[in-house]
PDB file of N, CA and C in Angstrom:
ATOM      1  N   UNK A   1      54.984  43.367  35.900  1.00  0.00           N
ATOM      2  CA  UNK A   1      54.887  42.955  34.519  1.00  0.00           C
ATOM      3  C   UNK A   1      54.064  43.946  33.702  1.00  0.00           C
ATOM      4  N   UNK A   2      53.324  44.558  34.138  1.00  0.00           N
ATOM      5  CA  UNK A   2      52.328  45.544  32.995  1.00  0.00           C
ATOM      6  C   UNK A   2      52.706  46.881  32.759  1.00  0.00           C
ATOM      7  N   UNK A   3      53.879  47.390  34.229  1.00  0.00           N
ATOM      8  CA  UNK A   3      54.687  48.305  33.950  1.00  0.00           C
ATOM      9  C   UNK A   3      55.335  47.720  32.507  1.00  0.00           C
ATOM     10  N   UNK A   4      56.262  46.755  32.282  1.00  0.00           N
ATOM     11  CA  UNK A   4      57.174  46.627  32.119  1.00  0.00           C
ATOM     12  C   UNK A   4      56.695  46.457  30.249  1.00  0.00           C
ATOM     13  N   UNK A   5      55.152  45.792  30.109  1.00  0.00           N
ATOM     14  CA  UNK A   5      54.710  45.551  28.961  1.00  0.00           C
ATOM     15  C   UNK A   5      54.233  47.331  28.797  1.00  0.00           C
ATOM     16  N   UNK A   6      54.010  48.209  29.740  1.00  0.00           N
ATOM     17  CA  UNK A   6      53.180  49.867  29.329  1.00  0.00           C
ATOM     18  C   UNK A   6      54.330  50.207  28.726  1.00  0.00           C
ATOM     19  N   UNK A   7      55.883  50.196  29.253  1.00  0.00           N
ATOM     20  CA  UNK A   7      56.778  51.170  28.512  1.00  0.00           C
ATOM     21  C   UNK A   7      57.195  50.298  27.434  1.00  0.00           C
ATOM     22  N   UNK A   8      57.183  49.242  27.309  1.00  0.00           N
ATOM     23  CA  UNK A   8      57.986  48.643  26.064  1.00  0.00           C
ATOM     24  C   UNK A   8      56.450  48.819  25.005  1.00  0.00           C
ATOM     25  N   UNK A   9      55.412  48.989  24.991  1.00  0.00           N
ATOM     26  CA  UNK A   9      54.012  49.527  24.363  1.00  0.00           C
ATOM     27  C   UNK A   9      54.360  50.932  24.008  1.00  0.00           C
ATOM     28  N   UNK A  10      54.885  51.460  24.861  1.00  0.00           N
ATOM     29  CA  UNK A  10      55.000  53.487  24.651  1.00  0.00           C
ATOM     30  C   UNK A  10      56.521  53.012  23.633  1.00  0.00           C
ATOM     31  N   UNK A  11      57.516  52.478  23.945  1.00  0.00           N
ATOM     32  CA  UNK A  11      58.816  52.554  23.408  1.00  0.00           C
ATOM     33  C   UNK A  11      58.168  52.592  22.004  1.00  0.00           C
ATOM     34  N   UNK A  12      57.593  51.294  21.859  1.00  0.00           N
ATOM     35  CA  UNK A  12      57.291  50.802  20.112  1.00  0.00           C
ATOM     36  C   UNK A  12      56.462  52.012  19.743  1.00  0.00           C
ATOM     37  N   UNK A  13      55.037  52.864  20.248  1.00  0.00           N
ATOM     38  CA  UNK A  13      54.443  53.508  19.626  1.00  0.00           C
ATOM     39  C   UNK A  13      55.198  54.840  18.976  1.00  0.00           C
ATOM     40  N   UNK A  14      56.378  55.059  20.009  1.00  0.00           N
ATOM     41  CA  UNK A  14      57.235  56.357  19.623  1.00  0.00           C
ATOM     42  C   UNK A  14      58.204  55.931  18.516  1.00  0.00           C
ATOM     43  N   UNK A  15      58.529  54.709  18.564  1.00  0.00           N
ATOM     44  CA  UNK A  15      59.454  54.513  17.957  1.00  0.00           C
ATOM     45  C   UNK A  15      58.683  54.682  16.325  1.00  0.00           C
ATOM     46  N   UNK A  16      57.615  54.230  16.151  1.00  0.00           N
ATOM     47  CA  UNK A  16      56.721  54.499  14.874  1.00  0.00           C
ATOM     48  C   UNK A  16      56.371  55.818  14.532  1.00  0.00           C
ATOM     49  N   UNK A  17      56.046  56.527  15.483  1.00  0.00           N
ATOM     50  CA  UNK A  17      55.516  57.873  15.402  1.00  0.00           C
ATOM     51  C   UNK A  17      56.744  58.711  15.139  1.00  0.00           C
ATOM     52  N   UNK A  18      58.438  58.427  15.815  1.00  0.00           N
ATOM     53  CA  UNK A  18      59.295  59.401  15.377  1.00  0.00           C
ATOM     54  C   UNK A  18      59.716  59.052  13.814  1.00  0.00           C
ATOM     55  N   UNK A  19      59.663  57.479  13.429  1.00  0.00           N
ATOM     56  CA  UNK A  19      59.850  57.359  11.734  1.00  0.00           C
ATOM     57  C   UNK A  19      58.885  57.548  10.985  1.00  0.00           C
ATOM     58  N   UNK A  20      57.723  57.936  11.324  1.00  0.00           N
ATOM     59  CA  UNK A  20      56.642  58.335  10.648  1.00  0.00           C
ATOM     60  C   UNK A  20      56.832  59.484  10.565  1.00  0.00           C
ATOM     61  N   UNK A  21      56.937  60.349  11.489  1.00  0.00           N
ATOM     62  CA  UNK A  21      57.381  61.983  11.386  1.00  0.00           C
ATOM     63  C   UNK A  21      58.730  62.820  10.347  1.00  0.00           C
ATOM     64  N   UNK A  22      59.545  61.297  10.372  1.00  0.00           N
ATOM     65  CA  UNK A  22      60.936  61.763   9.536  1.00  0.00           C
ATOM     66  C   UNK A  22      60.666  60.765   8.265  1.00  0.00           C
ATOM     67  N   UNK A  23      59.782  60.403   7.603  1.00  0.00           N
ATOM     68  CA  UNK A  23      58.962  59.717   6.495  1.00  0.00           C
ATOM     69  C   UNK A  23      59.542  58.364   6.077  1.00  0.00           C
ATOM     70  N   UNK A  24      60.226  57.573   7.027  1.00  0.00           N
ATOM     71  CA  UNK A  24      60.452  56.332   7.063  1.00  0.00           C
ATOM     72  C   UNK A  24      60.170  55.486   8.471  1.00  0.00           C
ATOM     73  N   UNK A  25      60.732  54.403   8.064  1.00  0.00           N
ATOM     74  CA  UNK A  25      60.800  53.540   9.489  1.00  0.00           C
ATOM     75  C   UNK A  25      62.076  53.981   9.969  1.00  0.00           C
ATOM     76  N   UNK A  26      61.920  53.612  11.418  1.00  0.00           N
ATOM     77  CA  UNK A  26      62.869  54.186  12.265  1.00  0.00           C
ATOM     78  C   UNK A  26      63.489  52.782  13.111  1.00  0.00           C
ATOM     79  N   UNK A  27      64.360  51.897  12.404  1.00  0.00           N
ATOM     80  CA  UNK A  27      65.151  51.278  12.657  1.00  0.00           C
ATOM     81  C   UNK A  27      65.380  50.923  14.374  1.00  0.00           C
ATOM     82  N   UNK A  28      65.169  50.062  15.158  1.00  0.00           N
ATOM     83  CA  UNK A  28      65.775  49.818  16.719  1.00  0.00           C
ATOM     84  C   UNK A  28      66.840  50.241  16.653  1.00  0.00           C
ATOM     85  N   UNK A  29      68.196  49.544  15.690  1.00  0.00           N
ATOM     86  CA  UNK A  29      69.573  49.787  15.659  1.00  0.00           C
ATOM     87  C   UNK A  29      69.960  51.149  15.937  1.00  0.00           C
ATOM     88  N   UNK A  30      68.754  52.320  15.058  1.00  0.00           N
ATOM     89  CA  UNK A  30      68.931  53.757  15.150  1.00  0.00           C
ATOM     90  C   UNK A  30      68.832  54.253  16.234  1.00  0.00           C
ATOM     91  N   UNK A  31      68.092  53.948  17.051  1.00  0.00           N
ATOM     92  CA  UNK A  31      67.680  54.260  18.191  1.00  0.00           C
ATOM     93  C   UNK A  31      68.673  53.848  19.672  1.00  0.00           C
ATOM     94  N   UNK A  32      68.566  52.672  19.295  1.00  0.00           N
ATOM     95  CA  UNK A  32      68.986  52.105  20.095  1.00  0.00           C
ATOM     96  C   UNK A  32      71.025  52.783  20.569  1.00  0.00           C
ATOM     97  N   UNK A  33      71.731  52.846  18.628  1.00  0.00           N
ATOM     98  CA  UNK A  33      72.854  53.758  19.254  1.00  0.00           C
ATOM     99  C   UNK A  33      72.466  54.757  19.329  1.00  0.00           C
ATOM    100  N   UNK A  34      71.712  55.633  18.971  1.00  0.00           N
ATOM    101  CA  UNK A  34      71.330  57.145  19.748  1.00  0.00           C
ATOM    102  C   UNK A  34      71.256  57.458  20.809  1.00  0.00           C
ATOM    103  N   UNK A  35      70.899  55.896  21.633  1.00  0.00           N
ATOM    104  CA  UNK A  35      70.949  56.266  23.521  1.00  0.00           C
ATOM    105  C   UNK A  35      71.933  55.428  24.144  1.00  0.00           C
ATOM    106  N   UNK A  36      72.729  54.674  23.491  1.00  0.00           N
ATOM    107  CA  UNK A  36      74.070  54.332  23.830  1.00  0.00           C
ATOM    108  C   UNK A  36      73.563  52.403  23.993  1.00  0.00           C
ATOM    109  N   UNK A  37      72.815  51.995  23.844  1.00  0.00           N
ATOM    110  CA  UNK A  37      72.450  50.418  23.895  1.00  0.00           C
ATOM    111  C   UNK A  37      72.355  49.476  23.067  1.00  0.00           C
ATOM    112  N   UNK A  38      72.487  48.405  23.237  1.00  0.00           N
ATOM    113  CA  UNK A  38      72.222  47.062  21.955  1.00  0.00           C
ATOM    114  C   UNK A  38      70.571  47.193  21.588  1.00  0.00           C
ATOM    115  N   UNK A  39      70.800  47.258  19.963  1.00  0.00           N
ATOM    116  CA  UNK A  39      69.761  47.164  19.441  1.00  0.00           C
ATOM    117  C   UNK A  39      69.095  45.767  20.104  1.00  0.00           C
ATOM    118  N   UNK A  40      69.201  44.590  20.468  1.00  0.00           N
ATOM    119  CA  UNK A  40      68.954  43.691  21.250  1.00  0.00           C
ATOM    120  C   UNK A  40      68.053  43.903  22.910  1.00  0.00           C
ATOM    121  N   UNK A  41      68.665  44.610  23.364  1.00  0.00           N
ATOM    122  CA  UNK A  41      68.277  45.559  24.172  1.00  0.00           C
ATOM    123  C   UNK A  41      66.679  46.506  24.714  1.00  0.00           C
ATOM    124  N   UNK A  42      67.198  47.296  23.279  1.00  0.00           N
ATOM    125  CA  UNK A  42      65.922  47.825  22.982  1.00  0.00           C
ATOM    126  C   UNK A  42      65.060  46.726  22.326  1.00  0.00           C
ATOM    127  N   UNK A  43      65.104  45.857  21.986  1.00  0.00           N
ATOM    128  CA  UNK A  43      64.044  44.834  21.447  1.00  0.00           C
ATOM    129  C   UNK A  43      63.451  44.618  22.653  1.00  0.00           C
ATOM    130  N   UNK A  44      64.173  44.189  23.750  1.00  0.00           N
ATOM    131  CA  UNK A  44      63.957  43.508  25.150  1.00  0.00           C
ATOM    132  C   UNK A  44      62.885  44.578  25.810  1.00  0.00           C
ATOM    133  N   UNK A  45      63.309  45.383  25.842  1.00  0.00           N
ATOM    134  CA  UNK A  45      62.107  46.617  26.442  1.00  0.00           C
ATOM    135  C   UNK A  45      61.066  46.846  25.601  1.00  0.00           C
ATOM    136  N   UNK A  46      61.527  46.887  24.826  1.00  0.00           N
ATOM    137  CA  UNK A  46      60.038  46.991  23.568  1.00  0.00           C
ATOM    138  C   UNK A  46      59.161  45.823  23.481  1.00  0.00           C
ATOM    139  N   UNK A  47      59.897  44.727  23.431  1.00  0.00           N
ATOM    140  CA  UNK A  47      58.695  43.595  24.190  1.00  0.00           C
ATOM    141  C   UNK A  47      57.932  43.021  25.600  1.00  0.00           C
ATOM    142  N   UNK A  48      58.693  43.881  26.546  1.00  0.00           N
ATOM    143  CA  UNK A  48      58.040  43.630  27.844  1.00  0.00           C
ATOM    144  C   UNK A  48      59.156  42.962  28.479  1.00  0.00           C
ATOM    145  N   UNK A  49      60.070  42.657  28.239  1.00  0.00           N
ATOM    146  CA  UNK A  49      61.280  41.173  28.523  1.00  0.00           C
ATOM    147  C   UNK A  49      61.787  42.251  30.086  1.00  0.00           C
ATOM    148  N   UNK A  50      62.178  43.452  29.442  1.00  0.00           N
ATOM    149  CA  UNK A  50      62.966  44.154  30.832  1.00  0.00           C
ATOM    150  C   UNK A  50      62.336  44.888  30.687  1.00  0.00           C
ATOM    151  N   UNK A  51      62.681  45.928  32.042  1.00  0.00           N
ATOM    152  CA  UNK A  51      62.956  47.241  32.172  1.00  0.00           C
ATOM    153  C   UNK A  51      63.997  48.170  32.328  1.00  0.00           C
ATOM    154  N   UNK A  52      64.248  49.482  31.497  1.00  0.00           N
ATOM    155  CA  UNK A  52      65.325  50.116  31.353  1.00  0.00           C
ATOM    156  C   UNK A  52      65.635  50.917  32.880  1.00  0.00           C
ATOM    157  N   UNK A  53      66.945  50.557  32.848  1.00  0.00           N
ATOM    158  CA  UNK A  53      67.321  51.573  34.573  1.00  0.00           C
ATOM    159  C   UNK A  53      66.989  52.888  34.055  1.00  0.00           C
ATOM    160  N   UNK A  54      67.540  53.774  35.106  1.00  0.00           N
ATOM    161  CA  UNK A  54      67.270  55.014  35.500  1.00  0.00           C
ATOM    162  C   UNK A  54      68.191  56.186  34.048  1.00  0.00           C
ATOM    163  N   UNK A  55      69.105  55.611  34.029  1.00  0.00           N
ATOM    164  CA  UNK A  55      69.517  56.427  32.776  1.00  0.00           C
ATOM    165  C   UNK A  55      69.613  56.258  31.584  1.00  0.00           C
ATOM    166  N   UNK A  56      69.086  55.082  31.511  1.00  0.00           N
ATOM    167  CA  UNK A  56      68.911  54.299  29.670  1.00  0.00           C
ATOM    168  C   UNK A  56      66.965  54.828  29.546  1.00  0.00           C
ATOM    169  N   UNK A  57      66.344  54.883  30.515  1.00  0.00           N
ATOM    170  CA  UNK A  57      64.923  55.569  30.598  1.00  0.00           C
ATOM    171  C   UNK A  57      65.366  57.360  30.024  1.00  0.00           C
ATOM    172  N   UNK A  58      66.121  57.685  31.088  1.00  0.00           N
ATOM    173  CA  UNK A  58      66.451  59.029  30.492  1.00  0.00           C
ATOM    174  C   UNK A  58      66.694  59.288  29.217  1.00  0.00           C
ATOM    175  N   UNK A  59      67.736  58.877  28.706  1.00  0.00           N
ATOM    176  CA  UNK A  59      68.399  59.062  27.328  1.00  0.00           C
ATOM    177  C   UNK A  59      67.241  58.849  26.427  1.00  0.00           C
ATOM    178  N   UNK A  60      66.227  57.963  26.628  1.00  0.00           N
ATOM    179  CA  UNK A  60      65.492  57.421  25.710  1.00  0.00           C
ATOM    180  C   UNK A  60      64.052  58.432  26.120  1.00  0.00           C
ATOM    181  N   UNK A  61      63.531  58.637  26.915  1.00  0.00           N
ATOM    182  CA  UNK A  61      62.860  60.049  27.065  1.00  0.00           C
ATOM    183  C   UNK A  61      63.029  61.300  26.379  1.00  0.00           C
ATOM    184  N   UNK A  62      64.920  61.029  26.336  1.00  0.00           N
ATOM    185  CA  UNK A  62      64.883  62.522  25.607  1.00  0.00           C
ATOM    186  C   UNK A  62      64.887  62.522  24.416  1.00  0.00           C
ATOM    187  N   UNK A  63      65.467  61.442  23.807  1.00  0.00           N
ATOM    188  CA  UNK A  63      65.807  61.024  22.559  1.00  0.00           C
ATOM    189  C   UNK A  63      64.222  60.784  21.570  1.00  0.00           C
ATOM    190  N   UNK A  64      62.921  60.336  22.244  1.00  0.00           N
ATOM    191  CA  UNK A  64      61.551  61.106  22.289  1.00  0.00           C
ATOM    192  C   UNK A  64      61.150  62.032  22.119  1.00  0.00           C
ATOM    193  N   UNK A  65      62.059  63.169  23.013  1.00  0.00           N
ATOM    194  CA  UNK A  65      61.364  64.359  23.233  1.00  0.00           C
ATOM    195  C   UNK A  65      59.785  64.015  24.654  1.00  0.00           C
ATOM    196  N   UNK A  66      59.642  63.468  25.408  1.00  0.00           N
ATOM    197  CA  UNK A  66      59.317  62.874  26.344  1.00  0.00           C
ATOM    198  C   UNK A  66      59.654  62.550  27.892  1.00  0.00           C
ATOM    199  N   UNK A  67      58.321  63.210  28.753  1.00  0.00           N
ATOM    200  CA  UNK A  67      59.275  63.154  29.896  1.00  0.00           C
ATOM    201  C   UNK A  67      59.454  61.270  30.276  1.00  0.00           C
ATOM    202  N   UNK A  68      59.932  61.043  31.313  1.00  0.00           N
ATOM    203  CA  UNK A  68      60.559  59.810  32.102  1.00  0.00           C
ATOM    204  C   UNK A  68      58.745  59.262  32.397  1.00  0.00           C
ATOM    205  N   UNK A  69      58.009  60.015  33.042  1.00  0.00           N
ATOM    206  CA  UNK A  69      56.860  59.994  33.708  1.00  0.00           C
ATOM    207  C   UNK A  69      56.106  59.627  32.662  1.00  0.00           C
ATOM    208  N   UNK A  70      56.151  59.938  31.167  1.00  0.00           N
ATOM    209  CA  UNK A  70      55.057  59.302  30.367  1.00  0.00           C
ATOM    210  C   UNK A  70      55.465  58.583  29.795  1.00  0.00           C
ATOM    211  N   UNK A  71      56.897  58.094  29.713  1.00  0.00           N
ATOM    212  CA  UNK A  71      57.329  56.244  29.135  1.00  0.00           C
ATOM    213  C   UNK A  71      56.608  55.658  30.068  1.00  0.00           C
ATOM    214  N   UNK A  72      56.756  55.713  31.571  1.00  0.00           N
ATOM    215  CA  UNK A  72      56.562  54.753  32.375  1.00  0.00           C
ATOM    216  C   UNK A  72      54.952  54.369  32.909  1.00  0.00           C
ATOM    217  N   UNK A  73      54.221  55.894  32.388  1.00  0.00           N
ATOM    218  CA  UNK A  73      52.632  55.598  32.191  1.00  0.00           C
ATOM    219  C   UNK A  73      52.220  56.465  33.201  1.00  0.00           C
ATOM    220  N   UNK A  74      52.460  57.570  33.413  1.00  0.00           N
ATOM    221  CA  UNK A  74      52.635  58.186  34.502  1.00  0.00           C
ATOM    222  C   UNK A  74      51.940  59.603  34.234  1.00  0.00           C
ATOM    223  N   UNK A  75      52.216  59.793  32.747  1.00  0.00           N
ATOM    224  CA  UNK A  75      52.126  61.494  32.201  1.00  0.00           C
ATOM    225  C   UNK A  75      51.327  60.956  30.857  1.00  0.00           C
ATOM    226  N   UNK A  76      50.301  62.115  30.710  1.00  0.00           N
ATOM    227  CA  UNK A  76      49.787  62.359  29.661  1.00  0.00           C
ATOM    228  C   UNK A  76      50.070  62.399  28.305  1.00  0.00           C
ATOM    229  N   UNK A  77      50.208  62.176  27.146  1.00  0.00           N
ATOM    230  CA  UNK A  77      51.382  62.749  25.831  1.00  0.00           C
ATOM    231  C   UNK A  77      50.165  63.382  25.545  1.00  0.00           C
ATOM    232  N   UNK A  78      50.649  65.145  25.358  1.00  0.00           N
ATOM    233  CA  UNK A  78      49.695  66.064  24.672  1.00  0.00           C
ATOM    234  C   UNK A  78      50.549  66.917  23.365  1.00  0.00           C
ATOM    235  N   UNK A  79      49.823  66.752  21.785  1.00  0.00           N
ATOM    236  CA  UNK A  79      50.291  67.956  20.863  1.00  0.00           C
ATOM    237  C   UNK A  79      51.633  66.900  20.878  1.00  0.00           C
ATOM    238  N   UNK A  80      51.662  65.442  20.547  1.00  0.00           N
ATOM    239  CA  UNK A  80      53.309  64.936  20.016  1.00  0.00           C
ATOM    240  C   UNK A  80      54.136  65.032  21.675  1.00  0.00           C
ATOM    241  N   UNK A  81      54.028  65.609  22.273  1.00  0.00           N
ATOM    242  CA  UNK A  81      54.890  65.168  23.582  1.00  0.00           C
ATOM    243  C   UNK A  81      54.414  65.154  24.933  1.00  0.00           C
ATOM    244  N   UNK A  82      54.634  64.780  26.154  1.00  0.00           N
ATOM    245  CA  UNK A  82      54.109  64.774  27.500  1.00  0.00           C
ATOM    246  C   UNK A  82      54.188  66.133  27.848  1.00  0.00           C
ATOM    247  N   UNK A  83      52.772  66.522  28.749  1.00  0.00           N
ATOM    248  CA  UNK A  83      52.917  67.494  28.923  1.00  0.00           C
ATOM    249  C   UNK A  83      54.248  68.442  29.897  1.00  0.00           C
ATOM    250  N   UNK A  84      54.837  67.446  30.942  1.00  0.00           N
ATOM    251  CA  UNK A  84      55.847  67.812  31.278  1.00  0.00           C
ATOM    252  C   UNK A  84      56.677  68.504  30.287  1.00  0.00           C
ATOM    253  N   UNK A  85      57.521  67.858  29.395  1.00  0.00           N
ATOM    254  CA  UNK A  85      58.200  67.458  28.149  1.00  0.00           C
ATOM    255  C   UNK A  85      58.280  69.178  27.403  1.00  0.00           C
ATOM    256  N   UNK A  86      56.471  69.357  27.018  1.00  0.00           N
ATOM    257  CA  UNK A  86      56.214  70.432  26.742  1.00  0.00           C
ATOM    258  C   UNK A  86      56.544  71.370  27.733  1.00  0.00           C
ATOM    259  N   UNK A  87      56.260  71.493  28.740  1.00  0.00           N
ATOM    260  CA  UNK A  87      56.602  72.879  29.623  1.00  0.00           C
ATOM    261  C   UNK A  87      57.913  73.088  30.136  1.00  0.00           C
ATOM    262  N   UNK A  88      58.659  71.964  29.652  1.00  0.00           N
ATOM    263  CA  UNK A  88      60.184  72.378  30.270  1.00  0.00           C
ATOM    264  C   UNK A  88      60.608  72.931  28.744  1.00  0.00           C
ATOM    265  N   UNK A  89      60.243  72.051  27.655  1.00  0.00           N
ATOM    266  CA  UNK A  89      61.050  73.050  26.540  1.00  0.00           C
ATOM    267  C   UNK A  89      60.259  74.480  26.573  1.00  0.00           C
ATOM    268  N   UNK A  90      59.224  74.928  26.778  1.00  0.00           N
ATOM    269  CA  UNK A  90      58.766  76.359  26.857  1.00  0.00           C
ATOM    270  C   UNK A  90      59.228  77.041  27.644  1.00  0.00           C
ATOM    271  N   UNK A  91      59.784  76.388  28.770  1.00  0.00           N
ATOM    272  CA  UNK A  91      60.801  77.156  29.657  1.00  0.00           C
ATOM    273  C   UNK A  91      62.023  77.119  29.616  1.00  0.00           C
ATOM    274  N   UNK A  92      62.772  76.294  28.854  1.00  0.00           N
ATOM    275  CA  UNK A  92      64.080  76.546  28.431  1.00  0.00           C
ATOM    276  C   UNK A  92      64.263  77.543  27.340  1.00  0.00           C
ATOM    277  N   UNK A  93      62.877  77.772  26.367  1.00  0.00           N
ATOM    278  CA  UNK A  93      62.928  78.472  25.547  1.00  0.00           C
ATOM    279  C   UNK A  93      63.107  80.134  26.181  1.00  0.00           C
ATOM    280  N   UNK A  94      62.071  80.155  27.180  1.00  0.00           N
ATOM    281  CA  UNK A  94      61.899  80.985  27.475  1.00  0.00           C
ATOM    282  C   UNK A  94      63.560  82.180  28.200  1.00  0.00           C
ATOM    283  N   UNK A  95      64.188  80.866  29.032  1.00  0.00           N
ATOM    284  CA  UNK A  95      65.201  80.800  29.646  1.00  0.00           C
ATOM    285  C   UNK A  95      66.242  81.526  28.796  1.00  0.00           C
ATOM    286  N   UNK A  96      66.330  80.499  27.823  1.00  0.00           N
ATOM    287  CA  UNK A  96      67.371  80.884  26.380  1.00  0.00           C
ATOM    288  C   UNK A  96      67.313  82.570  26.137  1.00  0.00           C
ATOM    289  N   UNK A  97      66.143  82.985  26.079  1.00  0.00           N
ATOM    290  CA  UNK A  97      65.834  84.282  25.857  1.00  0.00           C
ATOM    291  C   UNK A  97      66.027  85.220  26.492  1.00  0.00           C
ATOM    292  N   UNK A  98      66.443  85.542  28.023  1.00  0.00           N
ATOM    293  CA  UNK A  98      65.937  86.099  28.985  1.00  0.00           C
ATOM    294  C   UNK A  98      67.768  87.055  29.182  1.00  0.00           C
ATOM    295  N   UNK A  99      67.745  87.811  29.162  1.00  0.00           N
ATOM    296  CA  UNK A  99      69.254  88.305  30.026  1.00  0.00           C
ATOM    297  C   UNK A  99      69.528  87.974  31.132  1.00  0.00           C
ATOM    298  N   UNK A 100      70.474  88.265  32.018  1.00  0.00           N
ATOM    299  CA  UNK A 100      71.225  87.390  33.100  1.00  0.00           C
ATOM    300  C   UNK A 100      70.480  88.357  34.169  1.00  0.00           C
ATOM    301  N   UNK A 101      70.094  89.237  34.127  1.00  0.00           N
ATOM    302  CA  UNK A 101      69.566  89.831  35.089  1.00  0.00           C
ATOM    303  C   UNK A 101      68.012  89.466  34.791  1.00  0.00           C
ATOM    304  N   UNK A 102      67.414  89.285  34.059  1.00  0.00           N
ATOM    305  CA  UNK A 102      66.187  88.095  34.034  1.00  0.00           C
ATOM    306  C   UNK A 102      65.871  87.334  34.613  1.00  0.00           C
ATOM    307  N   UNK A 103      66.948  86.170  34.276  1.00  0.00           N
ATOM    308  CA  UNK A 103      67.432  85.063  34.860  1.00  0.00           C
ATOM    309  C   UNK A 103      67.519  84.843  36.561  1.00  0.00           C
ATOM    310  N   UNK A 104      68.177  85.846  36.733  1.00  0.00           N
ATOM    311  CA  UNK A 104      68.362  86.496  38.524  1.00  0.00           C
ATOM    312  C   UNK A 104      66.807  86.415  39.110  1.00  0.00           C
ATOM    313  N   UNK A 105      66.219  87.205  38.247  1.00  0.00           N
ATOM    314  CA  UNK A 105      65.110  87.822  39.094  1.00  0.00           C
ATOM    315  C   UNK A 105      64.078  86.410  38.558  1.00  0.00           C
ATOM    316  N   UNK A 106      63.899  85.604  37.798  1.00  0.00           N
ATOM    317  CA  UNK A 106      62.978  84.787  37.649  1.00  0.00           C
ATOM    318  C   UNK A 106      63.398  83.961  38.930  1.00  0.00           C
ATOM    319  N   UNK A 107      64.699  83.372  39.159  1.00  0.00           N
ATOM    320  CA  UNK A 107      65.011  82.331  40.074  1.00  0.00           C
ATOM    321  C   UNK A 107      64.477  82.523  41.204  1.00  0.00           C
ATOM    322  N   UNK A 108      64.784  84.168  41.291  1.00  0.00           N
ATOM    323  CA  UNK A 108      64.216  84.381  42.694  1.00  0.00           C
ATOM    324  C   UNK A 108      62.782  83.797  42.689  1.00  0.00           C
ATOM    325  N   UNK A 109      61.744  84.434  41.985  1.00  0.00           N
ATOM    326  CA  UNK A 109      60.876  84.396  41.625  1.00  0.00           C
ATOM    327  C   UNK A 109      60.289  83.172  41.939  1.00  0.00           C
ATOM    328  N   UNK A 110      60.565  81.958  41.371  1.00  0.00           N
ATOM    329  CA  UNK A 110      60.567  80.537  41.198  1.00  0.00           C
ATOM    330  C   UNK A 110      60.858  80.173  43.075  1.00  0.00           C
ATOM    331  N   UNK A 111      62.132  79.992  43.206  1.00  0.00           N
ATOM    332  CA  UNK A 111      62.601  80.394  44.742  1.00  0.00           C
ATOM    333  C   UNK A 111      61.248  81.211  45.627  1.00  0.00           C
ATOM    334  N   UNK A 112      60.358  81.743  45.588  1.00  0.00           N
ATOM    335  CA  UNK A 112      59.577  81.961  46.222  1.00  0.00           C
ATOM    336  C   UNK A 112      58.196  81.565  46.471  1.00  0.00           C
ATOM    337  N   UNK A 113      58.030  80.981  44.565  1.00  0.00           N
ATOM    338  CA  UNK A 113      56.395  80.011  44.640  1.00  0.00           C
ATOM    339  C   UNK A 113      57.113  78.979  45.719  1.00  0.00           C
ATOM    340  N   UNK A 114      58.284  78.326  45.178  1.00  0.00           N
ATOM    341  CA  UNK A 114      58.503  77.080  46.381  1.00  0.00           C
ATOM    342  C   UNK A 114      58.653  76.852  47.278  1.00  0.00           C
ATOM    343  N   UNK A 115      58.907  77.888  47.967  1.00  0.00           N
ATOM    344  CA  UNK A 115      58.963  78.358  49.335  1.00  0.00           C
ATOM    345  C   UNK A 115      57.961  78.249  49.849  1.00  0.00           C
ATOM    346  N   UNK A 116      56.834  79.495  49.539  1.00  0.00           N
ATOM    347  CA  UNK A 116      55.449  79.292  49.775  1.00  0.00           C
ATOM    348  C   UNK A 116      54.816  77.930  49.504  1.00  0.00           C
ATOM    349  N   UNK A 117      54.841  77.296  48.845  1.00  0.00           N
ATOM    350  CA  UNK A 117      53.938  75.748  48.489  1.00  0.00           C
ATOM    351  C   UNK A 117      54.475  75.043  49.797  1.00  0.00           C
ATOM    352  N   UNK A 118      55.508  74.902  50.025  1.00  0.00           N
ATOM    353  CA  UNK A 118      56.522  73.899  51.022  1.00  0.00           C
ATOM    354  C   UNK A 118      55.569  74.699  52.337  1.00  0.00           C
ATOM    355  N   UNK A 119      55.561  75.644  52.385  1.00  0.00           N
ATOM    356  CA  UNK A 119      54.980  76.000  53.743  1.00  0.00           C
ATOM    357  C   UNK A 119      53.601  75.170  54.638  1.00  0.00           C
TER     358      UNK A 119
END
C-alpha cells in the first residue's frame, strides 16, 4: 500500500509540475491519452487505488521525462528529472552525435567496463 500511495504521490506531483512548466493545468484526460489509458485510470493510480503494470509505468516515465525507478521511489529527481533519466538523455545525446565508427569504438568501450565489473 505505500508503494502504491509513493507513485500515485509522484504521478500527481509531475502531473502539476509538467502543467506548471507548459503555464497551465495539465488535465488527467491529457495525460492519461498520451500513454494510451482511461483518464479513470490514471485517477486510480494517482490516488493510491492501483498500481500501473510494467508498461503503462513505462509510457508514463517517459511521458515525465523520468526514469521507472523514481515513479516507484527508488531514484532521486535531480535539476526537473531522475538522475537516471538525466544520464541516459546525455548519452543519447551524446550517441546522436558520434559517427558510426564512434559508435563502434564506444560499444566496445562500454563492452569492456562490463566485463571488468562482472568479473
Amino acid at each position: 500500500m505505500d508503494q502504491q500511495l509513493s507513485i500515485g504521490r509522484r504521478l500527481q506531483k509531475l502531473r502539476t509540475e509538467k502543467g506548471a512548466a507548459l503555464g497551465h493545468a495539465l488535465p488527467q484526460a491529457v495525460v492519461a491519452d498520451a500513454v494510451g489509458i482511461a483518464r479513470s485510470t490514471l485517477a486510480a493510480y494517482e490516488k493510491g487505488h492501483y498500481l500501473p503494470g510494467r508498461e503503462t509505468l513505462t509510457a508514463l516515465a517517459n511521458y515525465y521525462d523520468v526514469s521507472i525507478d523514481f515513479l516507484s521511489g527508488q531514484a532521486v529527481k535531480v535539476s526537473g528529472t531522475s538522475s537516471t533519466a538525466a544520464d541516459e538523455a546525455e548519452w543519447t545525446d551524446l550517441w546522436r552525435n558520434m559517427s558510426e565508427f564512434q559508435r563502434r569504438r564506444a560499444l566496445a568501450v562500454l563492452k569492456a567496463v562490463n566485463d571488468a565489473d562482472v568479473s
